[in-house]
Protein backbone atom coordinates (compact mmCIF):
# COMPACT_ATOMS: atom_id res chain seq x y z
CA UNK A 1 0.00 0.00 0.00
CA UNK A 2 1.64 3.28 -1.18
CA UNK A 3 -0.46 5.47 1.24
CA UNK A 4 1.68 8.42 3.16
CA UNK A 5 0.11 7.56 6.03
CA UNK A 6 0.83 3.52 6.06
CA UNK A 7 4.10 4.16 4.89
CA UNK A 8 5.48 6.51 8.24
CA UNK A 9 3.62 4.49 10.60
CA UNK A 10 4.79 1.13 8.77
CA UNK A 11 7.98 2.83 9.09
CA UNK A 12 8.16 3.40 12.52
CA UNK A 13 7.56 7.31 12.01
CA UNK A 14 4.27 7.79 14.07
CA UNK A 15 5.75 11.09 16.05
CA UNK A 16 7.06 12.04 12.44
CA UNK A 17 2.88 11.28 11.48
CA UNK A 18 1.17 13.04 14.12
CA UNK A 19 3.59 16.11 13.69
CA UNK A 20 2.64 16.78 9.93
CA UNK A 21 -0.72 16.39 10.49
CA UNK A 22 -0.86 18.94 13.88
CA UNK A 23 1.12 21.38 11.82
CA UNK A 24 -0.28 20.97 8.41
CA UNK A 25 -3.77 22.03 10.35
CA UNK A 26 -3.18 24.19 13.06
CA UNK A 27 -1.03 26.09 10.34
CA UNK A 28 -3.32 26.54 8.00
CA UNK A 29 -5.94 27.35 10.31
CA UNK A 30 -3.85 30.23 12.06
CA UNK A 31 -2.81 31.28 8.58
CA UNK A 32 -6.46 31.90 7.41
CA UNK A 33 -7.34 33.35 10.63
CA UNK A 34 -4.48 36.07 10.22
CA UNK A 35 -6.36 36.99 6.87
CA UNK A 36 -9.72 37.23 9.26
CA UNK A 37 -8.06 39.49 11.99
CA UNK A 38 -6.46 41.36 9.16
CA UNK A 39 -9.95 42.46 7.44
CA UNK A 40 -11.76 42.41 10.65
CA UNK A 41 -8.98 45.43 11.13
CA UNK A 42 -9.81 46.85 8.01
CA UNK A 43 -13.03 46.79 8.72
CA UNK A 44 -14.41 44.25 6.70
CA UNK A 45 -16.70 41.72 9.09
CA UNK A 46 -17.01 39.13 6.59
CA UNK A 47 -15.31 36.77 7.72
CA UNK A 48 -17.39 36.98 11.41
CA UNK A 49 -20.09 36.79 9.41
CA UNK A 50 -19.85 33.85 7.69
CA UNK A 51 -18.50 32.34 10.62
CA UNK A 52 -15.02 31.77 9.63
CA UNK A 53 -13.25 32.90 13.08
CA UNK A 54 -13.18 29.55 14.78
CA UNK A 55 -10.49 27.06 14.90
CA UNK A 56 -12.69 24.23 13.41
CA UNK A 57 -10.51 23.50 10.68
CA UNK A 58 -13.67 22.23 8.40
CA UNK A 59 -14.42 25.55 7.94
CA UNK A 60 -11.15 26.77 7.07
CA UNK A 61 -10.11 24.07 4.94
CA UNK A 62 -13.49 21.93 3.65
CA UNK A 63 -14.56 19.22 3.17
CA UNK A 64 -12.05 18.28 -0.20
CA UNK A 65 -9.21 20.04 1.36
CA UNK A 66 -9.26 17.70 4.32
CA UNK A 67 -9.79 14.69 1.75
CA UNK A 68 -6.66 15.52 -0.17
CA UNK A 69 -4.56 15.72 2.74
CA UNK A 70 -5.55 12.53 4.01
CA UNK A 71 -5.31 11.27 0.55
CA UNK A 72 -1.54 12.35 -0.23
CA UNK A 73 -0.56 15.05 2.79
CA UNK A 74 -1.65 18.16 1.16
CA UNK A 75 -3.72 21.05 2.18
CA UNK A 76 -5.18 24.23 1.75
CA UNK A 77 -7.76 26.83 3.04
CA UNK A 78 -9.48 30.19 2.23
CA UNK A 79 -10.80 33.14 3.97
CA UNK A 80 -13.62 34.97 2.86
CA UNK A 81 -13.33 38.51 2.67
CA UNK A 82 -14.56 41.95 1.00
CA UNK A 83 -12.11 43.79 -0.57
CA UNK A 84 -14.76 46.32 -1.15
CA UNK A 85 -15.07 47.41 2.61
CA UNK A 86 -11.50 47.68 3.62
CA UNK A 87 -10.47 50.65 5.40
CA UNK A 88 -7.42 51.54 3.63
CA UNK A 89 -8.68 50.73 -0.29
CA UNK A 90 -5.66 51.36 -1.72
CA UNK A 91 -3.58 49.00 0.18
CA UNK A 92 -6.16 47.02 2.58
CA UNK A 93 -5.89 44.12 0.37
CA UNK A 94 -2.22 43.46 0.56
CA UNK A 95 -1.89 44.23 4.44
CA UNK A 96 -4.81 41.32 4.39
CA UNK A 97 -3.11 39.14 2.11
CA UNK A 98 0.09 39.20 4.04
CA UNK A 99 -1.49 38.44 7.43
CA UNK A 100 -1.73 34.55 6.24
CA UNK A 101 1.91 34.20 5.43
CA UNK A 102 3.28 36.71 8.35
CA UNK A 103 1.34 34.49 10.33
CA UNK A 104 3.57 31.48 9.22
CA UNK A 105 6.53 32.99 9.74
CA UNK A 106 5.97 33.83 13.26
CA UNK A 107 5.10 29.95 13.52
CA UNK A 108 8.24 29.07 12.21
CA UNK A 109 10.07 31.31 14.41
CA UNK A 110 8.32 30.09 17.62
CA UNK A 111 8.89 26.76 16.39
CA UNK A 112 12.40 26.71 15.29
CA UNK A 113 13.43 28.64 18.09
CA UNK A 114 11.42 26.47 20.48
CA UNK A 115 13.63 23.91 19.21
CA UNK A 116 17.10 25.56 19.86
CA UNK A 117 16.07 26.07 23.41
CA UNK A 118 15.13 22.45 23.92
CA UNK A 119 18.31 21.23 21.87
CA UNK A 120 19.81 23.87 25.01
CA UNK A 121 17.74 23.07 28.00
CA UNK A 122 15.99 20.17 27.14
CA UNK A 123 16.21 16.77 29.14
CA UNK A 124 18.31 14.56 27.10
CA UNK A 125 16.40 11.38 28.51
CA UNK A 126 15.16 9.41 25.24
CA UNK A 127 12.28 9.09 23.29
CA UNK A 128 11.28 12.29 24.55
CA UNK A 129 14.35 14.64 23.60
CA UNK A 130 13.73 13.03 19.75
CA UNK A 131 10.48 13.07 19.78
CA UNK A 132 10.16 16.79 21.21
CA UNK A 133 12.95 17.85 18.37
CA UNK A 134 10.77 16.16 15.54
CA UNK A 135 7.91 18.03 16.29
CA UNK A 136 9.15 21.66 16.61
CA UNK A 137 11.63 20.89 13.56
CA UNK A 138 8.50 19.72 11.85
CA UNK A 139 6.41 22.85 12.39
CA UNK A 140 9.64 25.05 11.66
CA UNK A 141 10.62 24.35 8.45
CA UNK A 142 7.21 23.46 7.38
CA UNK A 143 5.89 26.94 7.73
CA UNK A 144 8.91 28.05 6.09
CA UNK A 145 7.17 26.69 3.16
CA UNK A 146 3.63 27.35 3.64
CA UNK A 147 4.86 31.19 4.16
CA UNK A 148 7.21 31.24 1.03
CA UNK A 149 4.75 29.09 -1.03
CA UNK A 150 1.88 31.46 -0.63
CA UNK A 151 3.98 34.39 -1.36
CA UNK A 152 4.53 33.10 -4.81
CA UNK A 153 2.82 35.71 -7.13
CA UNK A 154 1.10 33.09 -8.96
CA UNK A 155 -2.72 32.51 -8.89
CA UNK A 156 -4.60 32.00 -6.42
CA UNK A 157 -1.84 32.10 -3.85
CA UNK A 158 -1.51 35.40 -1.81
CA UNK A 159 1.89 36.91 -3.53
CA UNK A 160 -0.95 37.44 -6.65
CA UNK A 161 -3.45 39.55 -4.44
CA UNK A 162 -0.30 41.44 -3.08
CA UNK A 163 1.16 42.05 -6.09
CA UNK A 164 -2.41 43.07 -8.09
CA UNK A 165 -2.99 45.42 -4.89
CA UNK A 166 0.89 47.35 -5.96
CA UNK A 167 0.59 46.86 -9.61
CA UNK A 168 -2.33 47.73 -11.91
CA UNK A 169 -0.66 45.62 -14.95
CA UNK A 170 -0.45 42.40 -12.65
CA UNK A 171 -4.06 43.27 -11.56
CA UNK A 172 -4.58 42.96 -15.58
CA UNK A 173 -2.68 40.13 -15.78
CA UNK A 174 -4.24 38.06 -12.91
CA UNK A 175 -7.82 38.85 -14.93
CA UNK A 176 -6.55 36.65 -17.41
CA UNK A 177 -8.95 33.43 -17.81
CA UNK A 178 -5.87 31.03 -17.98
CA UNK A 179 -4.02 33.06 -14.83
CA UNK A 180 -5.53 29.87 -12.36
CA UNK A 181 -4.69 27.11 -14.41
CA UNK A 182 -1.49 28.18 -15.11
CA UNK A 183 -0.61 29.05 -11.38
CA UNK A 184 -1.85 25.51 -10.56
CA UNK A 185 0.90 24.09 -13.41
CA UNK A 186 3.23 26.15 -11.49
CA UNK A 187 2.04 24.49 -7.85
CA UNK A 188 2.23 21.10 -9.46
CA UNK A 189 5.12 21.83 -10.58
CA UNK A 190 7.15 22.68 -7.72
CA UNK A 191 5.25 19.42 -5.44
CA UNK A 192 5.65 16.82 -8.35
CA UNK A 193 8.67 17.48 -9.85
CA UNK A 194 12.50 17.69 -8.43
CA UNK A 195 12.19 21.66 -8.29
CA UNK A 196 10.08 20.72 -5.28
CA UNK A 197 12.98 18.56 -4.20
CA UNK A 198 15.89 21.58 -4.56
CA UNK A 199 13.41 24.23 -2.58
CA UNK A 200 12.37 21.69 0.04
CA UNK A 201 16.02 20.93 0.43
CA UNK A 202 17.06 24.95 0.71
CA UNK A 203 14.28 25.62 2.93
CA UNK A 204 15.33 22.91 5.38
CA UNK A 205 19.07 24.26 5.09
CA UNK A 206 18.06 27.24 6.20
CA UNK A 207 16.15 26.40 9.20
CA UNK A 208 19.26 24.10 10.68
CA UNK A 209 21.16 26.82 10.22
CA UNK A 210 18.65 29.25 12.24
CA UNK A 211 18.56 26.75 14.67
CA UNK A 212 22.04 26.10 14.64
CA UNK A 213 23.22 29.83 14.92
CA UNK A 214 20.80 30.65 17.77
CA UNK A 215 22.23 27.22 19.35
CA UNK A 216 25.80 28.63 19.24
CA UNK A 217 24.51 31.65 20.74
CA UNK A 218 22.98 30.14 23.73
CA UNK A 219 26.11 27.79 23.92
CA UNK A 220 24.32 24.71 23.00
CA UNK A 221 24.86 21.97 20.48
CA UNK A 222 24.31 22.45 16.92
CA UNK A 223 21.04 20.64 15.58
């Protein structure tokens, strides 16, 4: 059976399971409700309306997102909001659009650093030092790439809305009746081929050497 799930449990790899599917969630949840606090700041109560600030994560994320994701690991959400009765109308729609991946940065900060300090302070006693490190490194460099991924300024990630909110030409552009499909070539793209490999790879770089700089700060061991 060449299910994602079978395979990390078959594997040994429940913490490594129960990690990606807490963060993959509670991610995408906080990341939809920055976009809610964002426009509920602008002024725009849609998203209280249509009762979209809760944590349930069937509302953020549906009914077909959850399938996929328990199909093959993947996810996504939406917000609903209205552009229309933002505060600021020049620029309300970008501030709202980079709430969601703000959002996962901070996640990935609390997370990664999180996991320094533990690497620091943490007992050493085992499973639990492992399994404590798996799941902060999890969320870390995950929402690395939830926050760079939906910065992309490709349809119908956020990087489009915040880059049609500064340009009127990309606004144009976005209008486009092929913009969505070809931002979903581009998505595909990047999780089905080796790009995805090379970026996933980068990102992870990255975030060990995050971790390990703020190690050698505190004097700890590198990760």
């Amino acid at each position: 059976m060449n299910w994602w799930v079978h395979n990390l449990y078959q594997a040994g790899q429940t913490v490594e399971l129960v990690s990606w599917i807490f963060w993959v969630i509670s991610s995408i949840v906080l990341h939809e409700l920055a976009h809610g606090w964002a426009a509920l700041w602008q002024g725009d109560d849609t998203p209280r309306r249509t009762g979209h600030m809760t944590v349930n994560p069937l509302v953020h994320m549906g009914g077909m997102s959850l399938l996929i994701f328990a199909v093959i690991g993947i996810a996504w959400g939406a917000m609903p909001v209205n552009p229309a009765r933002f505060r600021n109308r020049r620029y309300g729609d970008v501030l709202v659009s980079l709430a969601g991946p703000a959002m996962n940065i901070l996640l990935s900060l609390a997370a990664l650093t999180g996991m320094s300090l533990w690497l620091r302070f943490g007992t050493t006693a085992q499973p639990l030092h492992e399994n404590v490190t798996t799941f902060l490194w999890t969320g870390g460099w995950l929402n690395i790439v939830l926050a760079l991924l939906n910065l992309l300024p490709i349809p119908p990630l956020d990087g489009s809305r915040i880059l049609a909110g500064l340009s009127r030409k990309a606004r144009e552009l976005y209008n486009h009746p092929q913009a969505q499909l070809f931002g979903m070539f581009v998505l595909m793209a990047i999780f089905f081929t080796p790009i995805g490999d090379i970026v996933f790879y980068a990102i992870r770089t990255g975030a060990r050497l995050y971790v390990s700089a703020l190690g050698a700060l505190l004097g700890g061991s590198a990760a």
